[in-house]
C-alpha atoms as a PDB file:
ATOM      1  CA  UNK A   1       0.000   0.000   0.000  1.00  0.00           C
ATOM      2  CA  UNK A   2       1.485   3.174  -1.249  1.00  0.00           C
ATOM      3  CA  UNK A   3       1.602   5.802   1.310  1.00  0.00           C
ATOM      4  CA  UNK A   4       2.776   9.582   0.744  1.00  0.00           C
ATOM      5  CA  UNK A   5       2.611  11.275   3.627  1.00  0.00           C
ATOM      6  CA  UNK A   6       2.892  11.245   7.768  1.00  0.00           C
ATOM      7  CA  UNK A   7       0.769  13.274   9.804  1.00  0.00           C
ATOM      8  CA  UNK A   8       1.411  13.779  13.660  1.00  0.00           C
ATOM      9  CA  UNK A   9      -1.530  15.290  15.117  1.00  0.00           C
ATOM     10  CA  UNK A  10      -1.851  15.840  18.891  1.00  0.00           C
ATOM     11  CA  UNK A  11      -3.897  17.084  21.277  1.00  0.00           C
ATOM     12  CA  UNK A  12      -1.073  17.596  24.066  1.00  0.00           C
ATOM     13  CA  UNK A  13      -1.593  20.172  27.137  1.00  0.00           C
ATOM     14  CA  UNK A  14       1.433  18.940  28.776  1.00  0.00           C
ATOM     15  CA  UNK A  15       3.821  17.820  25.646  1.00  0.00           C
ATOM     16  CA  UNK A  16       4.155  14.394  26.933  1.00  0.00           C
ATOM     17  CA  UNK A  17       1.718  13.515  24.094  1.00  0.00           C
ATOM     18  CA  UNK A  18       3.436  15.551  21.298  1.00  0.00           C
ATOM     19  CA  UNK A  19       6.634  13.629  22.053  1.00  0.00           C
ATOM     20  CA  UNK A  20       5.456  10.201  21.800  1.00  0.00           C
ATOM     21  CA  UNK A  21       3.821  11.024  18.690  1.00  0.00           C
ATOM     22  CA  UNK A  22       6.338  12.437  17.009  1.00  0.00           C
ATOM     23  CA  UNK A  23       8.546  10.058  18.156  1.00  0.00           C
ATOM     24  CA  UNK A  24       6.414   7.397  16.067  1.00  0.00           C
ATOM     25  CA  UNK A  25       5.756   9.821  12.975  1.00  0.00           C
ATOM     26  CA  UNK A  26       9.254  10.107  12.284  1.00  0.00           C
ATOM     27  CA  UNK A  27      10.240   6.702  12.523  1.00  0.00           C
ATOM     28  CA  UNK A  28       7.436   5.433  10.289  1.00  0.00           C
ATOM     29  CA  UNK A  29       9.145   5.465   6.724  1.00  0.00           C
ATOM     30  CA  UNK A  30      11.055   7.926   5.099  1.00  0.00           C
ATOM     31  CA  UNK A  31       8.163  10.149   4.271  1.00  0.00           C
ATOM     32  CA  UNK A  32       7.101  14.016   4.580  1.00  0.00           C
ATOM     33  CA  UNK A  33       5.633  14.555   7.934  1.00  0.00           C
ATOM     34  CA  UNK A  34       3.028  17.395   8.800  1.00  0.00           C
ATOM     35  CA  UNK A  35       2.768  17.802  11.984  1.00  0.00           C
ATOM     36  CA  UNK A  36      -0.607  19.604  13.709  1.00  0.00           C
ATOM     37  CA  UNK A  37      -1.058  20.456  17.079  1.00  0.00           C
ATOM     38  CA  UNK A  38      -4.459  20.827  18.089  1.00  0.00           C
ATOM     39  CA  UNK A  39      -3.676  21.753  21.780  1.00  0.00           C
ATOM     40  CA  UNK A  40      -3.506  25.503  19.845  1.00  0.00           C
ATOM     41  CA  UNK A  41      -7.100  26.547  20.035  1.00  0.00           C
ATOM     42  CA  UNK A  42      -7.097  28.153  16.291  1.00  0.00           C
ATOM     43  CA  UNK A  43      -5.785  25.102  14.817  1.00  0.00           C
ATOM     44  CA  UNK A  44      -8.582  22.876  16.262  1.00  0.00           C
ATOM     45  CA  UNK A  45     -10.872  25.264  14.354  1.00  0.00           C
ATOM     46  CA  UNK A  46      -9.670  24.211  11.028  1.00  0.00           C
ATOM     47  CA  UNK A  47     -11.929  22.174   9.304  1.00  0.00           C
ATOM     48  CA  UNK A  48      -9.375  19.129   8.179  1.00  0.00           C
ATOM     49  CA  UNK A  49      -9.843  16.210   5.545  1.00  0.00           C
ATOM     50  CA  UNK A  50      -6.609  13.518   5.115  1.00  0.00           C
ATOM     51  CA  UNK A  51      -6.114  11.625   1.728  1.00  0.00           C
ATOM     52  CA  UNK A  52      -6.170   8.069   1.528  1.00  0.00           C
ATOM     53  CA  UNK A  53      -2.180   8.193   0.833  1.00  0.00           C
ATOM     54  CA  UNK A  54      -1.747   9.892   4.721  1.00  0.00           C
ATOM     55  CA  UNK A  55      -1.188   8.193   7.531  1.00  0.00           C
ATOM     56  CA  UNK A  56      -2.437   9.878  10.186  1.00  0.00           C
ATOM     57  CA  UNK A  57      -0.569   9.417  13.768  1.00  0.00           C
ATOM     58  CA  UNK A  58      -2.959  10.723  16.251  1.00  0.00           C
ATOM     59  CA  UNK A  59      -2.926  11.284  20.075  1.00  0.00           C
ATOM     60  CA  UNK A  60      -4.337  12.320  23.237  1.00  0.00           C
ATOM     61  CA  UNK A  61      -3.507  12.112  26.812  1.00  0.00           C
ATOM     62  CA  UNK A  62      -6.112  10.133  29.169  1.00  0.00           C
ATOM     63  CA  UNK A  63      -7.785  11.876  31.921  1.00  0.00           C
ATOM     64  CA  UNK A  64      -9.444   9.616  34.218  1.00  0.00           C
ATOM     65  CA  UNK A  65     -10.011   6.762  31.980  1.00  0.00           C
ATOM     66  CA  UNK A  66     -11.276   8.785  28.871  1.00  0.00           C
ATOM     67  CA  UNK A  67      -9.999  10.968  26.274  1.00  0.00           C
ATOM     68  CA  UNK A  68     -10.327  14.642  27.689  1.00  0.00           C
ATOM     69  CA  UNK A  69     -14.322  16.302  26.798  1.00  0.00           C
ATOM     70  CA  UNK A  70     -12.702  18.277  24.057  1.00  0.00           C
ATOM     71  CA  UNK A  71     -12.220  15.603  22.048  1.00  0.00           C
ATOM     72  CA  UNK A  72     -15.699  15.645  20.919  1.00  0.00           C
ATOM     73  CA  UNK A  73     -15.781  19.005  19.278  1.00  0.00           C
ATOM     74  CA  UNK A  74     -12.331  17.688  18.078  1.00  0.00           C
ATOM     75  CA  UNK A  75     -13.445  15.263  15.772  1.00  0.00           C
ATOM     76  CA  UNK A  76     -16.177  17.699  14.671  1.00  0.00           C
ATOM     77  CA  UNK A  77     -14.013  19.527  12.288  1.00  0.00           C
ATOM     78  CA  UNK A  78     -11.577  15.954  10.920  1.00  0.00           C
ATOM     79  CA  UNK A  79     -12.655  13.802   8.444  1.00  0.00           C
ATOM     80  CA  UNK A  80     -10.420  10.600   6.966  1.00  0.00           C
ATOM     81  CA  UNK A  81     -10.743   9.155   3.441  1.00  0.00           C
ATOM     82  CA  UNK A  82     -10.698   5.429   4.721  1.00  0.00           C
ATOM     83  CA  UNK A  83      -6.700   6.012   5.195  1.00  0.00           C
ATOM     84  CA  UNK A  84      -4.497   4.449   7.707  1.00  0.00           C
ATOM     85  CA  UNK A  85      -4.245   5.744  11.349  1.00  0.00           C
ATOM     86  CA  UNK A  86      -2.267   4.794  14.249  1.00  0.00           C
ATOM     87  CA  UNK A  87      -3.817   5.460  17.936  1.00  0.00           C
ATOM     88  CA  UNK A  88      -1.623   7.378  20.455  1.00  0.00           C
ATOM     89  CA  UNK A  89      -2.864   7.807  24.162  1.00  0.00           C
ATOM     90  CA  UNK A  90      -0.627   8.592  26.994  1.00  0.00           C
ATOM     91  CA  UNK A  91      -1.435   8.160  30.760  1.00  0.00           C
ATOM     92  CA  UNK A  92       0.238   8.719  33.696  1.00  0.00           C
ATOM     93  CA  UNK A  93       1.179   5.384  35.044  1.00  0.00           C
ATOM     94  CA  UNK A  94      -2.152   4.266  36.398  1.00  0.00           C
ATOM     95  CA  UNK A  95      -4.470   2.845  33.712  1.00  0.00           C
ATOM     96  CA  UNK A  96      -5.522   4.198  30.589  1.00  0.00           C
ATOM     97  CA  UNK A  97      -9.114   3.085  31.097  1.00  0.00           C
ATOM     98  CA  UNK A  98     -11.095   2.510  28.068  1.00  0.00           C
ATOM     99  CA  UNK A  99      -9.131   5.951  26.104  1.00  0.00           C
ATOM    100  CA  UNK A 100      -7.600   4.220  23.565  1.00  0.00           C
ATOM    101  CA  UNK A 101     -10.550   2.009  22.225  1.00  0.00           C
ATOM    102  CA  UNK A 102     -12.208   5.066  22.552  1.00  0.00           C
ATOM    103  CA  UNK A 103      -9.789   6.837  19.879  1.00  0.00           C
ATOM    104  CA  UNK A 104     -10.528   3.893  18.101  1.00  0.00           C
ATOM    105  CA  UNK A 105     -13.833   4.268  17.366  1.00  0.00           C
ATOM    106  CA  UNK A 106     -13.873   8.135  17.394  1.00  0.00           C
ATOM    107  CA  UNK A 107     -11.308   7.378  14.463  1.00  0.00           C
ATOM    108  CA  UNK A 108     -13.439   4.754  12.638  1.00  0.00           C
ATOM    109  CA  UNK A 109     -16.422   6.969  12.521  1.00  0.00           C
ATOM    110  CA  UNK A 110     -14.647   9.531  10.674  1.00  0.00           C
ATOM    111  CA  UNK A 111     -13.118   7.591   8.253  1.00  0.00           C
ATOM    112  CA  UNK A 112      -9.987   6.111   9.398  1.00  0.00           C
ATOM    113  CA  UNK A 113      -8.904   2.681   9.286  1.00  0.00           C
ATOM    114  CA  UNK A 114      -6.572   1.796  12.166  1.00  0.00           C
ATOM    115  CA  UNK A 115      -3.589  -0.004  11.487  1.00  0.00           C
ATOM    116  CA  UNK A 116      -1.777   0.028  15.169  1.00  0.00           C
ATOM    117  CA  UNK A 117      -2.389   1.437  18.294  1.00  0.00           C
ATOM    118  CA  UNK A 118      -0.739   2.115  21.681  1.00  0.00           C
ATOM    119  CA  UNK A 119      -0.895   3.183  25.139  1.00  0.00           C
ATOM    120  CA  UNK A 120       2.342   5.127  26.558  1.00  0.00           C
ATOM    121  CA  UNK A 121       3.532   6.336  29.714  1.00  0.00           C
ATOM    122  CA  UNK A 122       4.054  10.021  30.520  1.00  0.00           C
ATOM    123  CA  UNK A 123       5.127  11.546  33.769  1.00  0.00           C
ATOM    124  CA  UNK A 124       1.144  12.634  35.092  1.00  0.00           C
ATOM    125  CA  UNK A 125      -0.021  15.604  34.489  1.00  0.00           C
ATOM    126  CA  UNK A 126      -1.250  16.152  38.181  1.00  0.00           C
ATOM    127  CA  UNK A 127       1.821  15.106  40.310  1.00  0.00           C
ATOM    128  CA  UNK A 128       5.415  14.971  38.903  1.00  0.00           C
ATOM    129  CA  UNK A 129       6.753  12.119  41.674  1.00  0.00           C
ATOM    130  CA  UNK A 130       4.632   9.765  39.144  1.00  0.00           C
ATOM    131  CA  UNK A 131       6.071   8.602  35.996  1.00  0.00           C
ATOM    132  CA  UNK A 132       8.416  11.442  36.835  1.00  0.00           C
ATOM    133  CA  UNK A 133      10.540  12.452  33.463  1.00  0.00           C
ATOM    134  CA  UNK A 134       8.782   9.686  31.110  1.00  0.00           C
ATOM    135  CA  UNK A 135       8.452   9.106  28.261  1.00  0.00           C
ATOM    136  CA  UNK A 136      12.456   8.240  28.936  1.00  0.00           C
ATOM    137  CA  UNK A 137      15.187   6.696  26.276  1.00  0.00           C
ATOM    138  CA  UNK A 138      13.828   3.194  27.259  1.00  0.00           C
ATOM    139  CA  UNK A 139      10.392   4.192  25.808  1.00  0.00           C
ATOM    140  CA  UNK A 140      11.484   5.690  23.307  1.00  0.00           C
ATOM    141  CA  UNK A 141      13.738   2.277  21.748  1.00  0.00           C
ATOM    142  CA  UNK A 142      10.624   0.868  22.371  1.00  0.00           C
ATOM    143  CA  UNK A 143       8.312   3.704  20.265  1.00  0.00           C
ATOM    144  CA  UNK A 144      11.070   3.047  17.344  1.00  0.00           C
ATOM    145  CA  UNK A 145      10.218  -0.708  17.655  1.00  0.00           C
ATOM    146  CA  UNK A 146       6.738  -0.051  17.627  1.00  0.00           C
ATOM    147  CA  UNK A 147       7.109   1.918  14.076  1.00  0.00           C
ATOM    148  CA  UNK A 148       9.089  -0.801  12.643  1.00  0.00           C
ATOM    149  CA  UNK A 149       6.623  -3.024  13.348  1.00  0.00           C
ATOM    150  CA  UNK A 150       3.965  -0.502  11.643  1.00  0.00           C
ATOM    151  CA  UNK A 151       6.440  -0.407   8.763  1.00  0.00           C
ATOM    152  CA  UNK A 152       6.386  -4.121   8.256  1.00  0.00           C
ATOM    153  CA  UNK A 153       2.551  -4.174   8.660  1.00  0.00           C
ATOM    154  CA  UNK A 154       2.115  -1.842   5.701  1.00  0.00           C
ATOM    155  CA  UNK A 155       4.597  -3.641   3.483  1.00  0.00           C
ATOM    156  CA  UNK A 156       2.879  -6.449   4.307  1.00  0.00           C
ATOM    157  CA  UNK A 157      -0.785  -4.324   3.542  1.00  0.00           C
ATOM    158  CA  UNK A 158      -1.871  -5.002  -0.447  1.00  0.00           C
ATOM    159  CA  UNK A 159      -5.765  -3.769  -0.255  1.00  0.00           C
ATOM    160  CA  UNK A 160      -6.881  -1.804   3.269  1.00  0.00           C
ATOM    161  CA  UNK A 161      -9.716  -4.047   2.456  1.00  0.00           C
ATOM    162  CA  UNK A 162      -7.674  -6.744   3.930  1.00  0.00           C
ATOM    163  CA  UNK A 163      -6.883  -4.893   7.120  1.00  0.00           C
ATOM    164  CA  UNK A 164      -8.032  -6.964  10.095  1.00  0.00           C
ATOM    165  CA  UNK A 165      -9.898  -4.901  12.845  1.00  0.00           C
ATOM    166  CA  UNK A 166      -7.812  -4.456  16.055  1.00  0.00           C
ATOM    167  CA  UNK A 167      -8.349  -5.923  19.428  1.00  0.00           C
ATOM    168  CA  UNK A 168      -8.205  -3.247  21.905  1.00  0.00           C
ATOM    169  CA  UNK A 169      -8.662  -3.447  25.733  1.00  0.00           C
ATOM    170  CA  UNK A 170     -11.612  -1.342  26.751  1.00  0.00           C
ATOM    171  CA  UNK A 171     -15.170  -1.413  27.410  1.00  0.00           C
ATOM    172  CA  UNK A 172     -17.996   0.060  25.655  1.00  0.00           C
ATOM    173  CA  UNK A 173     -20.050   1.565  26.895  1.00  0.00           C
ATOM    174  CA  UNK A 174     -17.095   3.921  28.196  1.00  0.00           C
ATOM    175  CA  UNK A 175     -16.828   4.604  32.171  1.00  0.00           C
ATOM    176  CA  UNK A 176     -18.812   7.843  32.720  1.00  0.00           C
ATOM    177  CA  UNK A 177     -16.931  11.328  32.794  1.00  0.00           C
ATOM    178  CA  UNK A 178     -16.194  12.065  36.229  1.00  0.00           C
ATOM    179  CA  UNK A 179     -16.883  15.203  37.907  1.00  0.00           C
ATOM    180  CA  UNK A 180     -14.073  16.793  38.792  1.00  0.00           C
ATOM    181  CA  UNK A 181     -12.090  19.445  41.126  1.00  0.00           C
ATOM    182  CA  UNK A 182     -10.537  22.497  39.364  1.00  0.00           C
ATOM    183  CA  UNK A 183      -7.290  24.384  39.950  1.00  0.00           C
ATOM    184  CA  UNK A 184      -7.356  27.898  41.416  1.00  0.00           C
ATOM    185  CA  UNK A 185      -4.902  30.312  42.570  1.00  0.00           C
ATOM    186  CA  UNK A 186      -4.056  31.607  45.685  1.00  0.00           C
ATOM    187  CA  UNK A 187      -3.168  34.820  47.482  1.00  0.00           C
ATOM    188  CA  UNK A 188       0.203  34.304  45.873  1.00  0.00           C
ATOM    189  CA  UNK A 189      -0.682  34.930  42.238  1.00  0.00           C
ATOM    190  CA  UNK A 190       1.606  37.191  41.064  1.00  0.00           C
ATOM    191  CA  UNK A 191      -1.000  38.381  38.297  1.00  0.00           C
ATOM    192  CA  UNK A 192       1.541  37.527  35.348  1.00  0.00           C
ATOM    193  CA  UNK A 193      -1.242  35.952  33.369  1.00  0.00           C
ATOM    194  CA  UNK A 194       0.749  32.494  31.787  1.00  0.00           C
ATOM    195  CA  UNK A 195      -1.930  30.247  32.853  1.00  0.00           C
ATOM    196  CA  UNK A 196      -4.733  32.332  31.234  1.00  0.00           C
ATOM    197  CA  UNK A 197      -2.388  32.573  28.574  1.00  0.00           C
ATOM    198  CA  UNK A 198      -2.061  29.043  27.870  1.00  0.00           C
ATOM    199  CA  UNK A 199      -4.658  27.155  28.546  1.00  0.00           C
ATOM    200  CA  UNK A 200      -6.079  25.139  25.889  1.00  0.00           C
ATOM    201  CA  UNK A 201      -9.563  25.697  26.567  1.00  0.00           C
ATOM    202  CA  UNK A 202      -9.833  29.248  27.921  1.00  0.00           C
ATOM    203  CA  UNK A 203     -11.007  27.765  31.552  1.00  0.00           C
ATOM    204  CA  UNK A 204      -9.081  30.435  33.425  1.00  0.00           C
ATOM    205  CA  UNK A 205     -10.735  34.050  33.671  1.00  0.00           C
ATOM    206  CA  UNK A 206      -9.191  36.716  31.790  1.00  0.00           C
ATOM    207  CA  UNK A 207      -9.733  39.449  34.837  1.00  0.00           C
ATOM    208  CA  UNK A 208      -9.144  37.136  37.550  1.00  0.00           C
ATOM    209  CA  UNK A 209      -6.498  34.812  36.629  1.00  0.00           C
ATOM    210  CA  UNK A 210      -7.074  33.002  40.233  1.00  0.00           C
ATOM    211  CA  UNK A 211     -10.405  32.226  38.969  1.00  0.00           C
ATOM    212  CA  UNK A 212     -11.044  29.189  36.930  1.00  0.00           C
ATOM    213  CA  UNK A 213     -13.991  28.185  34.831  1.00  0.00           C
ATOM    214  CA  UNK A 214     -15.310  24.374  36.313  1.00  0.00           C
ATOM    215  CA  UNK A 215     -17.507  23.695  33.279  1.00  0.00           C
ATOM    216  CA  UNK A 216     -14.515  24.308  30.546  1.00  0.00           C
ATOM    217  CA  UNK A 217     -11.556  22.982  32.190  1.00  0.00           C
ATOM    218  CA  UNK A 218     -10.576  19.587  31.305  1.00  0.00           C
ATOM    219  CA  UNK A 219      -8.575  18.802  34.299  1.00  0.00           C
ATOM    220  CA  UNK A 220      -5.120  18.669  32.430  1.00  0.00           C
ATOM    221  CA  UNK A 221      -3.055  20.637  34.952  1.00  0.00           C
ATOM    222  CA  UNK A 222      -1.495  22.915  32.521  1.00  0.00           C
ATOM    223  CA  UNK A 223      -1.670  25.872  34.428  1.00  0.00           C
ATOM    224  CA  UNK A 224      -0.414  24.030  37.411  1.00  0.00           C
ATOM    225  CA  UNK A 225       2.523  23.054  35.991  1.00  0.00           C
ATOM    226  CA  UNK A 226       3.356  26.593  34.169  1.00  0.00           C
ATOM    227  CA  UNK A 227       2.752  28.527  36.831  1.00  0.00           C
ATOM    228  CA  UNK A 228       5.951  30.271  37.813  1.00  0.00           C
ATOM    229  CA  UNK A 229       4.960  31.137  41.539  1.00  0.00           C
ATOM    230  CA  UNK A 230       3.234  27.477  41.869  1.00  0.00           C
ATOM    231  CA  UNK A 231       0.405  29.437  43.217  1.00  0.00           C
ATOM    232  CA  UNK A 232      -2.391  27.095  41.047  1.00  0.00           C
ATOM    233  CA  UNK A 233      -3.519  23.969  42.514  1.00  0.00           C
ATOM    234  CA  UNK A 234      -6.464  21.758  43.390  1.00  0.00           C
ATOM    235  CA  UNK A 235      -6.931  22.743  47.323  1.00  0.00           C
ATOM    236  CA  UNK A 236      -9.877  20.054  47.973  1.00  0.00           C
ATOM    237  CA  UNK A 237      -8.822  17.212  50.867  1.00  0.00           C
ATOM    238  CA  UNK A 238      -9.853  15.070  49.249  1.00  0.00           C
ATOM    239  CA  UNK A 239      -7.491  14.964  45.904  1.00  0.00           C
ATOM    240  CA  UNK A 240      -4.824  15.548  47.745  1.00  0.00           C
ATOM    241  CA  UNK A 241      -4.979  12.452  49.540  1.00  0.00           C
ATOM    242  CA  UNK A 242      -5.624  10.974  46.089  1.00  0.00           C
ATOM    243  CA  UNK A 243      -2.570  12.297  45.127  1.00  0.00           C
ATOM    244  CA  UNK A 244      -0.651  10.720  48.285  1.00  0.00           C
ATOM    245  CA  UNK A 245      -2.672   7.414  47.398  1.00  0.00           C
ATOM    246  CA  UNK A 246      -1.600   7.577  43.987  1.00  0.00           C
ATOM    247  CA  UNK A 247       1.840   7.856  44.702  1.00  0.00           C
ATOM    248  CA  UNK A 248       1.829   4.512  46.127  1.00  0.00           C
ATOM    249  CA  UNK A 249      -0.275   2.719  43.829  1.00  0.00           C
ATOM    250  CA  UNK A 250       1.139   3.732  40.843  1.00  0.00           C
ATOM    251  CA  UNK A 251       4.911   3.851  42.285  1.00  0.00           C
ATOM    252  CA  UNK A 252       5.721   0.579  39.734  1.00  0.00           C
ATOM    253  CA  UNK A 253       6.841   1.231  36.542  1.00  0.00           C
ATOM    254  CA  UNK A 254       4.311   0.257  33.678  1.00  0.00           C
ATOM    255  CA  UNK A 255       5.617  -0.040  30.041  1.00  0.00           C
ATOM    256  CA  UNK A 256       3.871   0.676  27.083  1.00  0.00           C
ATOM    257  CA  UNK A 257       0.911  -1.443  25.744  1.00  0.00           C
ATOM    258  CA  UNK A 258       1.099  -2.013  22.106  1.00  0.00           C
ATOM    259  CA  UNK A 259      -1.541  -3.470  19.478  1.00  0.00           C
ATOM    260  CA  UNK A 260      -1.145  -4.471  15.958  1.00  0.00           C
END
């Protein structure tokens, strides 16, 4: 099957996404590679529709089990033309729930035929002693694998017809969204304005940048982490102690989980 072109798409608040992806796009043939990041509000505004001759590398991180709620207006504006696509989620060392049979299907229903998928580890978004500095050189010799192996499976490929559908753990229907705490700032926000700034949904107020928006954010801890005072956080008791608990059962290393 002839392909022409790589495209690395990404919805990545934290880059831990965007790294894995890329890491796969560029390894996958000697071909042209666009690369699109959708975590930039104006690009996921773009109405987009991929030949058949593009492979299309696409991820997302996993927030509690799921992909995050944007991905639904996400897949709004992309369309596929029954081309290959690889699945990309990330997680944070816990579980990756049923996110990446989810991208699955979201990718099947506009188009795409998947050819490979996988589940990687980045550090968490939430609390850097977990998964701290992954994806690491050992993941990614193992991402490189993982497009040689997607290399050989298109070789192999004469008709997409012929493409077998993947096996993917998950369960549909999908574990509900949960409700979730938001990050705020305290008395020591120095004003500076780099969370409103940058983050991906506009969840943070544009007046009060301690102030954050419960129905729009998506619970990636971008501002948390960009903060240069490290005056954003969650404050509730009780995901704190989630945090603590988390800590300990997710203090194992997990490698990647690959299907193809």
């Amino acid at each position: 099957m002839k392909i022409e072109k790589i495209v690395s798409i990404y919805f990545s608040p934290n880059g831990g996404t965007k790294k894995v992806v890329n890491e796969i796009a560029k390894n996958i043939k000697d071909l042209p590679i666009e690369e699109i990041d959708l975590t930039i509000e104006k690009n996921r505004n773009i109405e987009r529709e991929f030949s058949k001759n593009e492979l299309v590398v696409f991820g997302m991180p996993v927030y509690a089990d799921r992909l995050p709620n944007i991905s639904k207006e996400i897949f709004k504006k992309i369309k596929g033309n029954g081309n290959l696509a690889v699945c990309v989620v990330t997680y944070g060392n816990r579980d990756y729930g049923d996110a990446l049979l989810e991208l699955k299907n979201e990718l099947n229903l506009i188009n795409m035929s998947v050819i490979a998928a996988v589940a990687a580890i980045s550090q968490h978004c939430l609390n850097k002693n977990v998964a701290t500095n992954r994806p690491d050189e050992n993941d990614f010799s193992k991402l490189i694998n993982f497009s040689n192996l997607i290399n050989e499976k298109i070789e192999d490929l004469n008709n997409i017809s012929n493409l077998k559908d993947l096996s993917i753990k998950g369960n549909f229907p999908y574990k509900p969204l949960k409700e979730h705490h938001v990050p705020i700032g305290d008395s020591s926000c120095i004003k500076c304005g780099v969370c409103e700034k940058n983050c991906p949904v506009n969840a943070i107020d544009k007046i009060d940048f301690k102030s954050t928006n419960k129905d729009i954010c998506i619970f990636c801890g971008k501002c948390i982490n960009i903060c240069p005072v490290n005056s954003r956080a969650i404050q509730s008791e009780e995901f704190k102690a989630f945090m603590k608990k988390l800590e300990l059962i997710a203090k194992d290393r997990k490698e990647m989980s690959i299907f193809i």
